[in-house]
PDB file of N, CA and C in Angstrom:
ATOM      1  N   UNK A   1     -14.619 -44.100-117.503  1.00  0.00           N
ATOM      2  CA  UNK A   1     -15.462 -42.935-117.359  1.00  0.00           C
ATOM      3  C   UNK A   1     -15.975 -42.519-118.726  1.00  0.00           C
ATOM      4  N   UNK A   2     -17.668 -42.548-119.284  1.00  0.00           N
ATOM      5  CA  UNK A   2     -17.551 -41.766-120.051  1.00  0.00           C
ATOM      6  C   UNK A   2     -17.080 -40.338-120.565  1.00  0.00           C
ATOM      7  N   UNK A   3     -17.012 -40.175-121.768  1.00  0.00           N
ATOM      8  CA  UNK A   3     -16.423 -38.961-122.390  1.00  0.00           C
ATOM      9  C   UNK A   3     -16.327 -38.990-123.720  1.00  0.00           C
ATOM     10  N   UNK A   4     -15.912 -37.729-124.199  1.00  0.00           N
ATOM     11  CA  UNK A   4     -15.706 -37.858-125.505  1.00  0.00           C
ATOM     12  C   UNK A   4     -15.090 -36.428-125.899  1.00  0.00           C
ATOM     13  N   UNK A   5     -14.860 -36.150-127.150  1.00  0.00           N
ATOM     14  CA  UNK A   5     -14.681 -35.148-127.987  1.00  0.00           C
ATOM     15  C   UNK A   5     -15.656 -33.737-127.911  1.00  0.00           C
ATOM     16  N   UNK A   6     -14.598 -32.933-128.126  1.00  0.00           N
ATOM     17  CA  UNK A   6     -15.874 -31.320-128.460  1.00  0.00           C
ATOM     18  C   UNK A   6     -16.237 -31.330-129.765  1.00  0.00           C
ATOM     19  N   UNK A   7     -17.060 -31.073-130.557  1.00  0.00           N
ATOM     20  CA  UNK A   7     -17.152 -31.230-131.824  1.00  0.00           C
ATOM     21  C   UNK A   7     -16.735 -29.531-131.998  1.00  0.00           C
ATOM     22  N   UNK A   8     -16.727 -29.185-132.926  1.00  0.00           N
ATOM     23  CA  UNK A   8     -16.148 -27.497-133.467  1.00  0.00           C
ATOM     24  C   UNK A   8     -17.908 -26.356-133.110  1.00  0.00           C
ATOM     25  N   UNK A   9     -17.481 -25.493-132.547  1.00  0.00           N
ATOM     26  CA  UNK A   9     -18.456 -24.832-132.021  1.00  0.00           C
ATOM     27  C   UNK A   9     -19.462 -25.348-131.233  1.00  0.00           C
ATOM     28  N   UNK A  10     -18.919 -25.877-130.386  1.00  0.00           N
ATOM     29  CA  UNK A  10     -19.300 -26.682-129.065  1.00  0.00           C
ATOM     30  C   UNK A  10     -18.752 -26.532-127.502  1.00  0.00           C
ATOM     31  N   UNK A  11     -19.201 -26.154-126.982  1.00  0.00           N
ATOM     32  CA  UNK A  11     -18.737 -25.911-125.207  1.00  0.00           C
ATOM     33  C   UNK A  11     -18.337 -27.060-124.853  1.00  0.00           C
ATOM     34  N   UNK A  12     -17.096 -27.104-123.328  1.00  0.00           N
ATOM     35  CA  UNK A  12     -16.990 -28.245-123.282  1.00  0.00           C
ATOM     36  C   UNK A  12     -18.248 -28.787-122.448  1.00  0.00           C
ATOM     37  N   UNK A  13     -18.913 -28.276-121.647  1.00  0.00           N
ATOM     38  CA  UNK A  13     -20.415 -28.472-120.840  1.00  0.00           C
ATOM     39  C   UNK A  13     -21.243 -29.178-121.866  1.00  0.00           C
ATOM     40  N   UNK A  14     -21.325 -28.447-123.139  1.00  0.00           N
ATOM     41  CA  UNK A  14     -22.284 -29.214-123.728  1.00  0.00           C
ATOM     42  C   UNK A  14     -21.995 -30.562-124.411  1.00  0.00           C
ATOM     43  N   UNK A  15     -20.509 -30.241-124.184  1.00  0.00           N
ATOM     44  CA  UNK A  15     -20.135 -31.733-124.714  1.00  0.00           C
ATOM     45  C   UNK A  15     -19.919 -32.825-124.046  1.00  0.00           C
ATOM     46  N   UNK A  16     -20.278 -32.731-123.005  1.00  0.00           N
ATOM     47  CA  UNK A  16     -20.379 -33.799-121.312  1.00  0.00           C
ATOM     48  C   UNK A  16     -21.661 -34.456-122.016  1.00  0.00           C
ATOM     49  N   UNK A  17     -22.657 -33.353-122.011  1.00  0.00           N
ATOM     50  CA  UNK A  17     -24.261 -33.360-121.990  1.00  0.00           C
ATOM     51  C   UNK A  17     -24.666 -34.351-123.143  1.00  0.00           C
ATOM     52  N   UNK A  18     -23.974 -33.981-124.292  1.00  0.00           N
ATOM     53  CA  UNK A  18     -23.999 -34.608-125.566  1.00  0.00           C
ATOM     54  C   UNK A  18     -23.381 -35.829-125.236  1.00  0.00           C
ATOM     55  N   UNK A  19     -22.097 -36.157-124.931  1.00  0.00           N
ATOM     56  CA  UNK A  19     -21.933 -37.534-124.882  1.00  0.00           C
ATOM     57  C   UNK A  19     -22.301 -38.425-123.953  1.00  0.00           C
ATOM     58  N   UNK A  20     -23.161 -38.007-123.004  1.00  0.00           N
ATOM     59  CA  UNK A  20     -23.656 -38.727-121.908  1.00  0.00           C
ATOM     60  C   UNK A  20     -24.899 -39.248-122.333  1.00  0.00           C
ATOM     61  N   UNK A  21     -25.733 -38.144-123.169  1.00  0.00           N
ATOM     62  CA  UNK A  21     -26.864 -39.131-124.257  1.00  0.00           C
ATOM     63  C   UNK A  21     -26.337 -40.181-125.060  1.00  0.00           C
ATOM     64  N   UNK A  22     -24.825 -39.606-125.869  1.00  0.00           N
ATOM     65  CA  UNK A  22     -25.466 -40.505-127.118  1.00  0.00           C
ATOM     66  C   UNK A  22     -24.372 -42.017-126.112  1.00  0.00           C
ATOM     67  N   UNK A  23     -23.762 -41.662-125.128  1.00  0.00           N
ATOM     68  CA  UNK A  23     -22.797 -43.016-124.434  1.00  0.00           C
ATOM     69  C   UNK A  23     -23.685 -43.801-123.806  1.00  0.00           C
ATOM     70  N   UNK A  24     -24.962 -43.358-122.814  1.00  0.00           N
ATOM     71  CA  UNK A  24     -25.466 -43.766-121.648  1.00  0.00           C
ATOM     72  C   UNK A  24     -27.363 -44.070-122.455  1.00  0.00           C
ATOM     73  N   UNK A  25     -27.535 -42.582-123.027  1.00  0.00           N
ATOM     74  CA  UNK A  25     -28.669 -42.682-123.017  1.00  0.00           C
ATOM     75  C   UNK A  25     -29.937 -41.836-121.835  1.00  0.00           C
ATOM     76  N   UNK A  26     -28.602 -41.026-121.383  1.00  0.00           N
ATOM     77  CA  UNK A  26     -29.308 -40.463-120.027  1.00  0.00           C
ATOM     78  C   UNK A  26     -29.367 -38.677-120.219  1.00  0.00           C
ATOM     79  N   UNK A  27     -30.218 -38.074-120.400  1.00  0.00           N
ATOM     80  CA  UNK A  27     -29.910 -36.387-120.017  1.00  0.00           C
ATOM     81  C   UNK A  27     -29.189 -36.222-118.777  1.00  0.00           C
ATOM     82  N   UNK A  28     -28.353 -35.781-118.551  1.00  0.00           N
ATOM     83  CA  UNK A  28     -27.344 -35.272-117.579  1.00  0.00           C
ATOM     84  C   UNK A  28     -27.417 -34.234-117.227  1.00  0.00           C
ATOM     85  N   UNK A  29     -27.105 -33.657-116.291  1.00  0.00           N
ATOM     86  CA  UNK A  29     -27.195 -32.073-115.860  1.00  0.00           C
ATOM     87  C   UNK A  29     -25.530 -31.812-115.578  1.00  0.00           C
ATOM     88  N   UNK A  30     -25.082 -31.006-116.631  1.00  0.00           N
ATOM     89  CA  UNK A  30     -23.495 -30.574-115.678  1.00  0.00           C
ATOM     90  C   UNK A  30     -23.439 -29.270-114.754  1.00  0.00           C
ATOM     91  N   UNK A  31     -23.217 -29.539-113.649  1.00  0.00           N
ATOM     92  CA  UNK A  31     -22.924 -28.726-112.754  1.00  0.00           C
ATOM     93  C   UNK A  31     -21.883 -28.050-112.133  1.00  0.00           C
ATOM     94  N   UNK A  32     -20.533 -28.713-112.698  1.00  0.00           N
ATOM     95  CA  UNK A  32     -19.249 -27.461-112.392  1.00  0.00           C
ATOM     96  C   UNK A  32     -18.269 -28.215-113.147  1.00  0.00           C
ATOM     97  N   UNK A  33     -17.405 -27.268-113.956  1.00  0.00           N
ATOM     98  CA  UNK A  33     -16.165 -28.021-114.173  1.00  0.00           C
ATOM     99  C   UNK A  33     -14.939 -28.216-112.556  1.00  0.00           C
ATOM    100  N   UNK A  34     -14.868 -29.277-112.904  1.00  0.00           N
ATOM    101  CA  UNK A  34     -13.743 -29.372-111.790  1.00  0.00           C
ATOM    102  C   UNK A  34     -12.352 -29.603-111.652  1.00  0.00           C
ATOM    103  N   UNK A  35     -11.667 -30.163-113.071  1.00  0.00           N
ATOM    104  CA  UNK A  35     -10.607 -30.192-113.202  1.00  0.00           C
ATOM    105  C   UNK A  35     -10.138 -30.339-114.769  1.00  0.00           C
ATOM    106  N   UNK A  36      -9.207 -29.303-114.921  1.00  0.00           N
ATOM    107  CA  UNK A  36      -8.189 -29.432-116.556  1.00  0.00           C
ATOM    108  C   UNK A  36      -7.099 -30.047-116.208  1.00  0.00           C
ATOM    109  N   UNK A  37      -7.064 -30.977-117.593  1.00  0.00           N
ATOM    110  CA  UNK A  37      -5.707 -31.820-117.536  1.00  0.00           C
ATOM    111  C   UNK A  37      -5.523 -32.059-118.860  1.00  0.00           C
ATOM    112  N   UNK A  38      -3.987 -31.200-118.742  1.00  0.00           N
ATOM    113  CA  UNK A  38      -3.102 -31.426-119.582  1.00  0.00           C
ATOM    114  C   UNK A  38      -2.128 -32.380-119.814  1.00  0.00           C
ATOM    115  N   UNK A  39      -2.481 -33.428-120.871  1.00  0.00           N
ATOM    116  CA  UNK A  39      -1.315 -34.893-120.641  1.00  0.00           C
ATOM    117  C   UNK A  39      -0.992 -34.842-121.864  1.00  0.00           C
ATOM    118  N   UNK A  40       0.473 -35.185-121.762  1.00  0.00           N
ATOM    119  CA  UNK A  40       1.591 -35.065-122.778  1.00  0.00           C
ATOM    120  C   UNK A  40       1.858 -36.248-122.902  1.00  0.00           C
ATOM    121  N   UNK A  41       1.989 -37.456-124.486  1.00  0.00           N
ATOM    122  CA  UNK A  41       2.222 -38.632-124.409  1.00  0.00           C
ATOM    123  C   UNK A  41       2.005 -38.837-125.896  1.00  0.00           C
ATOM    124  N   UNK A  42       3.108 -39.852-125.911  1.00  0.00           N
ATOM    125  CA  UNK A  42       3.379 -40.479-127.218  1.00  0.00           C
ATOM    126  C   UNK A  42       2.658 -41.572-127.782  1.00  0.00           C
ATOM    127  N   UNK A  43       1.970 -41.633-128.856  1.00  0.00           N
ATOM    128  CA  UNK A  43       1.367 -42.956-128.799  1.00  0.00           C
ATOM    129  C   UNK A  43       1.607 -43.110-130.378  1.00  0.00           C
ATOM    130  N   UNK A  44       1.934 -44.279-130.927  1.00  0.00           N
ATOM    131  CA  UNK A  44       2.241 -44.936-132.075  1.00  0.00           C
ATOM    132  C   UNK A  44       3.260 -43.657-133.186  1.00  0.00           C
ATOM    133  N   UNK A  45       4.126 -43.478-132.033  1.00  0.00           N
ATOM    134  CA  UNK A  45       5.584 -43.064-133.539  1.00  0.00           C
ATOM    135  C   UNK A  45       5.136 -41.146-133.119  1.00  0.00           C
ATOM    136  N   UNK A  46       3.700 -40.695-132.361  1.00  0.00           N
ATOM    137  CA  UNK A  46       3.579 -39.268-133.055  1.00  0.00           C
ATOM    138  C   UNK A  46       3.407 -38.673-131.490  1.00  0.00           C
ATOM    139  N   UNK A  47       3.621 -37.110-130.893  1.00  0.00           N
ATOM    140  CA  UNK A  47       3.494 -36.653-129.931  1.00  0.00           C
ATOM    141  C   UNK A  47       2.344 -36.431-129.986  1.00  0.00           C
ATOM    142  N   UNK A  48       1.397 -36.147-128.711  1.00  0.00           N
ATOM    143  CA  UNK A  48       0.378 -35.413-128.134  1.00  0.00           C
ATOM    144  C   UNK A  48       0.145 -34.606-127.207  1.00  0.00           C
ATOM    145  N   UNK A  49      -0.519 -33.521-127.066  1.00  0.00           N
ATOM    146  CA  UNK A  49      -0.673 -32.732-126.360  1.00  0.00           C
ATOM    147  C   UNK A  49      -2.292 -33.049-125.999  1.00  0.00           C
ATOM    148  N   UNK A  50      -3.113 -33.502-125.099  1.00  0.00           N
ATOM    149  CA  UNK A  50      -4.788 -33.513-124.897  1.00  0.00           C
ATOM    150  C   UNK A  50      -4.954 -32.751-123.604  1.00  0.00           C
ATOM    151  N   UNK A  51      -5.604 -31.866-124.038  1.00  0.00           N
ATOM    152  CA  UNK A  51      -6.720 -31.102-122.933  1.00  0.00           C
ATOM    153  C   UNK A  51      -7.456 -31.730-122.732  1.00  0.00           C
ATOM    154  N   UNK A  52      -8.096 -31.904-121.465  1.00  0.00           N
ATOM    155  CA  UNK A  52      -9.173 -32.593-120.918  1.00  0.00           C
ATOM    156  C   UNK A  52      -9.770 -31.897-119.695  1.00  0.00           C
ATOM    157  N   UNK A  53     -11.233 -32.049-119.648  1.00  0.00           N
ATOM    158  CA  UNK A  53     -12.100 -30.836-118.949  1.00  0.00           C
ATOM    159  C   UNK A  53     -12.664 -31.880-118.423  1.00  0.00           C
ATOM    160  N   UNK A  54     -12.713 -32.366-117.013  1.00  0.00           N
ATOM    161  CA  UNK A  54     -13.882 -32.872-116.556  1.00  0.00           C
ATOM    162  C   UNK A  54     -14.895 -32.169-115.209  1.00  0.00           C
ATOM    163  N   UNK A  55     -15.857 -32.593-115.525  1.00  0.00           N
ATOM    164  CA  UNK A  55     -17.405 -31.836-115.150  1.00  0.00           C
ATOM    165  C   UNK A  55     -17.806 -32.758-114.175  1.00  0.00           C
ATOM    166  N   UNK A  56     -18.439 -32.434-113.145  1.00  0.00           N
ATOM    167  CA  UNK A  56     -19.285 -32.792-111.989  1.00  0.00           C
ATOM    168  C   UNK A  56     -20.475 -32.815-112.773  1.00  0.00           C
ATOM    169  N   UNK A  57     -21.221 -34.203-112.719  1.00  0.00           N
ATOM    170  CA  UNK A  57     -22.282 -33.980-113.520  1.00  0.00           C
ATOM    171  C   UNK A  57     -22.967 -34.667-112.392  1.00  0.00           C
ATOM    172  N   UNK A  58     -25.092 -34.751-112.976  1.00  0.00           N
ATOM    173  CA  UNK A  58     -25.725 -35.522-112.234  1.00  0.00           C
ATOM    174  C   UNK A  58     -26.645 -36.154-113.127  1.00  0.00           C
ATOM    175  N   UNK A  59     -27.086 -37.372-112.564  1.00  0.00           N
ATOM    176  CA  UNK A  59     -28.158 -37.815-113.388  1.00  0.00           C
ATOM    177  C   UNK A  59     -29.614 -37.851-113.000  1.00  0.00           C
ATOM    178  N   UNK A  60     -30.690 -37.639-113.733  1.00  0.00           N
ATOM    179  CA  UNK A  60     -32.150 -37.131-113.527  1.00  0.00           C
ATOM    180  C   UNK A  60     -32.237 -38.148-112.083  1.00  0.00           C
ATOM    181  N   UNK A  61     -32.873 -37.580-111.307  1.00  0.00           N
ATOM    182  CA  UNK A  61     -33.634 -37.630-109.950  1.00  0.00           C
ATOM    183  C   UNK A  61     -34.166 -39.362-110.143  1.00  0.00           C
ATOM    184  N   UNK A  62     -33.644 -40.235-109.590  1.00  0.00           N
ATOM    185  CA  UNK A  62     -34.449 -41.750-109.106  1.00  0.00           C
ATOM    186  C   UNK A  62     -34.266 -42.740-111.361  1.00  0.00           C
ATOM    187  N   UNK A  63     -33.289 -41.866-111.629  1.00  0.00           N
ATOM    188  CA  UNK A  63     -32.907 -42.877-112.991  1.00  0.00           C
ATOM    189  C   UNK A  63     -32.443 -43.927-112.916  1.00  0.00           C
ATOM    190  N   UNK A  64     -33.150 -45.209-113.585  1.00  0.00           N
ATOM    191  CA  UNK A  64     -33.121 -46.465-113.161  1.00  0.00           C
ATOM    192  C   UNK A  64     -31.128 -46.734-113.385  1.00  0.00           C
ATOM    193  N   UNK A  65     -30.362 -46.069-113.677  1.00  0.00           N
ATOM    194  CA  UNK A  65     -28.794 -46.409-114.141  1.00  0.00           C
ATOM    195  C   UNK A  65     -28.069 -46.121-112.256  1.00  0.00           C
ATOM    196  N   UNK A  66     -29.042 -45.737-111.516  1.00  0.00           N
ATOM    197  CA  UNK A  66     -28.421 -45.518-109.584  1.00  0.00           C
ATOM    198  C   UNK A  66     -28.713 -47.125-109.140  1.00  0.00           C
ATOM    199  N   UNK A  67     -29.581 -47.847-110.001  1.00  0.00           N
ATOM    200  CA  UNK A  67     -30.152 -49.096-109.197  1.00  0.00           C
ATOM    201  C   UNK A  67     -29.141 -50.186-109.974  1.00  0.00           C
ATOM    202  N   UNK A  68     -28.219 -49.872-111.292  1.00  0.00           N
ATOM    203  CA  UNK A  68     -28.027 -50.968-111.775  1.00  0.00           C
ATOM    204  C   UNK A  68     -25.939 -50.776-111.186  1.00  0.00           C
ATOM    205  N   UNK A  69     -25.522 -52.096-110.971  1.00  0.00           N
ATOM    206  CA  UNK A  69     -24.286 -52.324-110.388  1.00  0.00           C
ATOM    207  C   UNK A  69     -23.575 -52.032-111.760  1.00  0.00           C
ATOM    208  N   UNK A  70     -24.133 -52.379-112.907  1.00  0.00           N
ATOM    209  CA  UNK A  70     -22.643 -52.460-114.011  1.00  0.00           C
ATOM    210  C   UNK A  70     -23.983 -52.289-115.397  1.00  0.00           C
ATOM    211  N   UNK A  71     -24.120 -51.866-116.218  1.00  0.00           N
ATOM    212  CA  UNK A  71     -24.435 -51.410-117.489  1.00  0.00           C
ATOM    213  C   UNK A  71     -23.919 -51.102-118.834  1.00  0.00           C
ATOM    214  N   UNK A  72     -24.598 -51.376-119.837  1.00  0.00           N
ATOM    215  CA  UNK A  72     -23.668 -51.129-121.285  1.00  0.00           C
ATOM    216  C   UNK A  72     -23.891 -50.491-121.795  1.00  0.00           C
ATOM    217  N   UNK A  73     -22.685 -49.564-122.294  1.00  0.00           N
ATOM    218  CA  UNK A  73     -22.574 -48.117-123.220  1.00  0.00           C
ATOM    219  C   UNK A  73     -23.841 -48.442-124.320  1.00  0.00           C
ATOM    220  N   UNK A  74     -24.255 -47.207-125.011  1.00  0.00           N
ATOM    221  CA  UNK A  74     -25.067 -47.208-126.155  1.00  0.00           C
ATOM    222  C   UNK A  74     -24.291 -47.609-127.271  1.00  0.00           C
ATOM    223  N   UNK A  75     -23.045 -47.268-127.160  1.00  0.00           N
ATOM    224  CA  UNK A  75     -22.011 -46.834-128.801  1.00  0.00           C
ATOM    225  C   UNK A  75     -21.104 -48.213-128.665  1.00  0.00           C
ATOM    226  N   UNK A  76     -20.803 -48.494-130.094  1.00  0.00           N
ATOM    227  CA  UNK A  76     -20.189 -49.758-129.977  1.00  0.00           C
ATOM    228  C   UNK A  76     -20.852 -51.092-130.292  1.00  0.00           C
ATOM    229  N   UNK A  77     -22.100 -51.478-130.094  1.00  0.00           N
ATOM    230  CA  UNK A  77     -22.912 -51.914-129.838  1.00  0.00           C
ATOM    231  C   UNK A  77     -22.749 -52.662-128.752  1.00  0.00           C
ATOM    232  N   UNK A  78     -22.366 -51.684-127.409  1.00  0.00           N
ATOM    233  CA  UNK A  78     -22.763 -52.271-125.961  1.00  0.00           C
ATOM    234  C   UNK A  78     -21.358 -52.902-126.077  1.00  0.00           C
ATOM    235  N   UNK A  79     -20.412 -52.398-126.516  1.00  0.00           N
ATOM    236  CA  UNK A  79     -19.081 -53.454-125.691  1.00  0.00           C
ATOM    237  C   UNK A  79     -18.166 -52.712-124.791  1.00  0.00           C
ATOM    238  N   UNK A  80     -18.899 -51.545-124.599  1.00  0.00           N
ATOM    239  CA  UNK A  80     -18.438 -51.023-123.721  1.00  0.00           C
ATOM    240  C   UNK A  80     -19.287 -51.190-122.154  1.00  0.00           C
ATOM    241  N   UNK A  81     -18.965 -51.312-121.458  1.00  0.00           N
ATOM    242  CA  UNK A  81     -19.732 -51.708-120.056  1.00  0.00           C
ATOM    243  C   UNK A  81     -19.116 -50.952-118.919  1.00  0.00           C
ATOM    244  N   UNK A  82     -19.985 -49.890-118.377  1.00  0.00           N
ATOM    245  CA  UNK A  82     -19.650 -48.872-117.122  1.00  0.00           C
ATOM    246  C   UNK A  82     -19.973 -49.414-115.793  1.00  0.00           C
ATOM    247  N   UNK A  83     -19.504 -49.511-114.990  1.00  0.00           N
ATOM    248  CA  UNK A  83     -19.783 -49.948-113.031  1.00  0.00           C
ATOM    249  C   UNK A  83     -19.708 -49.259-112.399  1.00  0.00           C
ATOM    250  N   UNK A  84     -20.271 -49.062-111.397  1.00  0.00           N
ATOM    251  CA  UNK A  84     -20.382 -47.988-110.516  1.00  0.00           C
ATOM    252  C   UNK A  84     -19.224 -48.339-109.119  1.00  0.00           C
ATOM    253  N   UNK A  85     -18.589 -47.975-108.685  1.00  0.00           N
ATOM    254  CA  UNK A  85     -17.822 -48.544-107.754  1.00  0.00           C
ATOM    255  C   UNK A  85     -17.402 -47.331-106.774  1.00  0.00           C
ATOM    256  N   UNK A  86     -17.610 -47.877-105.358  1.00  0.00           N
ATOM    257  CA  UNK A  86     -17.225 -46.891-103.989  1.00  0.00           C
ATOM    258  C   UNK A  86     -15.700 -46.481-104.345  1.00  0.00           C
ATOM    259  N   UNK A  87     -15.807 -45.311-103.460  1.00  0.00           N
ATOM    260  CA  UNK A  87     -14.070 -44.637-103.681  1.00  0.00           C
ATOM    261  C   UNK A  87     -13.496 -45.387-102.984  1.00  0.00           C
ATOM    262  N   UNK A  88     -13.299 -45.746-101.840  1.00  0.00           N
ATOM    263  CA  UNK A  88     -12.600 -46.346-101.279  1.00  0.00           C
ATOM    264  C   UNK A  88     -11.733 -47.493-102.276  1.00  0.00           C
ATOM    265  N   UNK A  89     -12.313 -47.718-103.463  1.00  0.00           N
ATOM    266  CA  UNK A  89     -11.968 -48.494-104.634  1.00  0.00           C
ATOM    267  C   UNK A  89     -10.822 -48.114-105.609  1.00  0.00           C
ATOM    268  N   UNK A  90     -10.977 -46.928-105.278  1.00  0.00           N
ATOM    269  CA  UNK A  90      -9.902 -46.296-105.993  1.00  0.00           C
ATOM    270  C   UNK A  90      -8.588 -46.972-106.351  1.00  0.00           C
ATOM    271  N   UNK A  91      -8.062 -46.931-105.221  1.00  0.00           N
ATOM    272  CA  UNK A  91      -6.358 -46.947-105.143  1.00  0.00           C
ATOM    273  C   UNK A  91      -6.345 -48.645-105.789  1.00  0.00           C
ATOM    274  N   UNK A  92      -7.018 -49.647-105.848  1.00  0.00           N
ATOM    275  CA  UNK A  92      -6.435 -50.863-106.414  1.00  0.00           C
ATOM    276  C   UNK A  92      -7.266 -50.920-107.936  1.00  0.00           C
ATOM    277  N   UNK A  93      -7.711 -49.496-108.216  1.00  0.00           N
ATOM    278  CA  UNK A  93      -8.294 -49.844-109.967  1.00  0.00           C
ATOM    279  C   UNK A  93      -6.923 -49.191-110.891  1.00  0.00           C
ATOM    280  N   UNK A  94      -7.140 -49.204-111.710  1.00  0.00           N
ATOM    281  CA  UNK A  94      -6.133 -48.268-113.021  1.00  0.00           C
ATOM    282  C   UNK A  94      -7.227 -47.598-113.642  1.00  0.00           C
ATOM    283  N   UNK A  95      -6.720 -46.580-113.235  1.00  0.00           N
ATOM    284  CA  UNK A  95      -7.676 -45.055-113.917  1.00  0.00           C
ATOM    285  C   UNK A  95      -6.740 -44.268-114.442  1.00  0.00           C
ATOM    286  N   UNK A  96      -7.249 -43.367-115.976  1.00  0.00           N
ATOM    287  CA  UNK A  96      -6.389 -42.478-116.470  1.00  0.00           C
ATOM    288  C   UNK A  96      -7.390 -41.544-116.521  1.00  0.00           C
ATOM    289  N   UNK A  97      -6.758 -40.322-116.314  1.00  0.00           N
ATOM    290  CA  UNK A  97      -5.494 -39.479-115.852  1.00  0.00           C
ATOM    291  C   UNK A  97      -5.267 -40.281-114.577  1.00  0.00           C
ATOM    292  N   UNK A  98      -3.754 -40.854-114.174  1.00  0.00           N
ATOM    293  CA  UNK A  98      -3.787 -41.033-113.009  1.00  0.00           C
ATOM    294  C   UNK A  98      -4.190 -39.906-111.761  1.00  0.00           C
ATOM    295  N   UNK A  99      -4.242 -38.677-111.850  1.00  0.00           N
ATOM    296  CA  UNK A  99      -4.667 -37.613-110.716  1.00  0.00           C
ATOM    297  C   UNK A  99      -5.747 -38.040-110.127  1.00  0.00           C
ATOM    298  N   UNK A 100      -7.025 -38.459-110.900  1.00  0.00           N
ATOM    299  CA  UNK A 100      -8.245 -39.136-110.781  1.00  0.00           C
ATOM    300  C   UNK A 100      -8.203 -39.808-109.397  1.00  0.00           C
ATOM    301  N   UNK A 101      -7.310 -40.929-109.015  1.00  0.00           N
ATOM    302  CA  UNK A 101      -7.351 -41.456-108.138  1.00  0.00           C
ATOM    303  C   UNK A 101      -7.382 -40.838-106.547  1.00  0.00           C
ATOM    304  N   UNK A 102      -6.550 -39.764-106.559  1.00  0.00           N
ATOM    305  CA  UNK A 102      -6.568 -39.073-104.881  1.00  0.00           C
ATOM    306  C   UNK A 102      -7.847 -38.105-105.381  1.00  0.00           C
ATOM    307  N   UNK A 103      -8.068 -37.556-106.480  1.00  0.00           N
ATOM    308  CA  UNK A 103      -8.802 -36.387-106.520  1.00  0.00           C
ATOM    309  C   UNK A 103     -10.190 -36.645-106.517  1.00  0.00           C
ATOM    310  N   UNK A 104     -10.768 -37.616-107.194  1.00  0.00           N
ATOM    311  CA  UNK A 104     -12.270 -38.025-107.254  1.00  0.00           C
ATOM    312  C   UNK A 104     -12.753 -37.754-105.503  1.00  0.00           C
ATOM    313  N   UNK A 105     -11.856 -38.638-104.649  1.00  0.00           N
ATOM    314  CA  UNK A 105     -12.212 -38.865-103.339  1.00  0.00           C
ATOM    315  C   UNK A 105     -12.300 -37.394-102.279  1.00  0.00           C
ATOM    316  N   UNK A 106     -11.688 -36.647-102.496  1.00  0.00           N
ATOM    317  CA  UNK A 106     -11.930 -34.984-102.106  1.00  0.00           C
ATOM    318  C   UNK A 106     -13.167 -34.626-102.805  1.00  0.00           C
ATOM    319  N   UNK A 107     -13.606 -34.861-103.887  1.00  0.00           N
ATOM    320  CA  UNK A 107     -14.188 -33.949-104.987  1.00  0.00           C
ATOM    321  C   UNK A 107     -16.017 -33.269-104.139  1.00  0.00           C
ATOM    322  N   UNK A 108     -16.269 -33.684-103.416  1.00  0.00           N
ATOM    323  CA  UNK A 108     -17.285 -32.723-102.935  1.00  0.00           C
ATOM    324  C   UNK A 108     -17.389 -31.693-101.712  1.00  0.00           C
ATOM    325  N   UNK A 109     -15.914 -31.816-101.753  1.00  0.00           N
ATOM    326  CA  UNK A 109     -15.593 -30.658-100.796  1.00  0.00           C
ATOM    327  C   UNK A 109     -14.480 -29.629-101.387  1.00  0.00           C
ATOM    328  N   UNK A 110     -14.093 -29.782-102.846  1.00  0.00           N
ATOM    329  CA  UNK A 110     -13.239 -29.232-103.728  1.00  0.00           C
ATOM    330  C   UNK A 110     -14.321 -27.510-104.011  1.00  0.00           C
ATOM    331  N   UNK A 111     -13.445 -26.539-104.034  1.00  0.00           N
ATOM    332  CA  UNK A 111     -14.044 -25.582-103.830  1.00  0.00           C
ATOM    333  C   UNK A 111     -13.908 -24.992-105.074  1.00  0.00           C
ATOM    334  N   UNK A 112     -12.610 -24.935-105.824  1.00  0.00           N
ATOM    335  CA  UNK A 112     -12.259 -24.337-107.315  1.00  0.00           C
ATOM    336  C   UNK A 112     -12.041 -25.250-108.161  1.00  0.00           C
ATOM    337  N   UNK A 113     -11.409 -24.698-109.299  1.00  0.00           N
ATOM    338  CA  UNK A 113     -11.281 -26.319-110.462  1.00  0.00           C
ATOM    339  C   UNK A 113      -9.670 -26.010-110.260  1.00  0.00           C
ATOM    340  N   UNK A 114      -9.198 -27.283-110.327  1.00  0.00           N
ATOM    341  CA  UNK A 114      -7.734 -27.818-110.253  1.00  0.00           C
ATOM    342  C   UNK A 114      -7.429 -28.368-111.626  1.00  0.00           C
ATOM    343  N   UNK A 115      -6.322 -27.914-112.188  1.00  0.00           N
ATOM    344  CA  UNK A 115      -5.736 -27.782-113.051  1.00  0.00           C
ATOM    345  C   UNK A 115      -4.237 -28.596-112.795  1.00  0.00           C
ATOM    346  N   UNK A 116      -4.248 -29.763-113.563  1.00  0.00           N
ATOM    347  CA  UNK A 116      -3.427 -30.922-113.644  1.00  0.00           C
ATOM    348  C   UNK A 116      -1.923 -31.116-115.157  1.00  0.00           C
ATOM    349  N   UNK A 117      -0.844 -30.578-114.985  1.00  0.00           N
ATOM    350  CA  UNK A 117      -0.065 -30.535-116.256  1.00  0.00           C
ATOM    351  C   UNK A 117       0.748 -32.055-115.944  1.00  0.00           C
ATOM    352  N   UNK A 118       0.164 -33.380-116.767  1.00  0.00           N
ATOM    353  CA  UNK A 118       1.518 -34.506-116.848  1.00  0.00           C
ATOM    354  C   UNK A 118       1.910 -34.746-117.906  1.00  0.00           C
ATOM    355  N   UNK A 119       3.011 -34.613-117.687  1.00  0.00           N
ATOM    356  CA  UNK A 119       4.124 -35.205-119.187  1.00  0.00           C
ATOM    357  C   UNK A 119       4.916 -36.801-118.688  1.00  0.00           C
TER     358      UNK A 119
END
């Protein structure tokens, strides 16, 4: 999933918006936050604590990225590569935050934002 960082005096909305240009290349529209997640995890010797905000977003009306099956990030130079894949797909991919997996598949009938704490 793209994403990225808030930079300092930055919303997290605008920071969907921002990294969806400079990842995709696409203006995005965010339209609701839908879920905070708090994940607790160790990685190389030091603790972490990461907040994470993700947003219901959309992309401009008939943008050629609905017609393509699999595409490459802007950043990196393209070694990153995004796919679009049905939910029903879910349960045999590896997605992090694991919550992602039952929750994406509710998500347009989700009424408030859900708030996720894993350690």
């Amino acid at each position: 999933m793209p994403g990225g960082r808030v930079e300092l005096n930055e919303t997290t909305e605008s920071a969907i918006v921002r990294e969806m240009t400079e990842e995709l290349g696409v203006q995005v529209e965010a339209q609701r936050l839908a879920f905070v997640s708090e994940d607790f995890f160790e990685y190389d010797g030091l603790k972490y604590h990461e907040i994470g905000f993700y947003y219901v977003i959309t992309l401009p009306e008939a943008h050629k990225l609905y017609d393509e099956i699999e595409f490459k990030g802007l950043e990196d130079n393209g070694k990153l590569i995004f796919r679009w894949f049905s939910l029903d797909k879910l349960e045999q991919m590896e997605i992090y935050p694991v919550f992602l997996k039952k929750e994406l598949t509710s998500l347009p009938d989700a009424k408030r934002i859900k708030h996720f704490i894993q350690k």
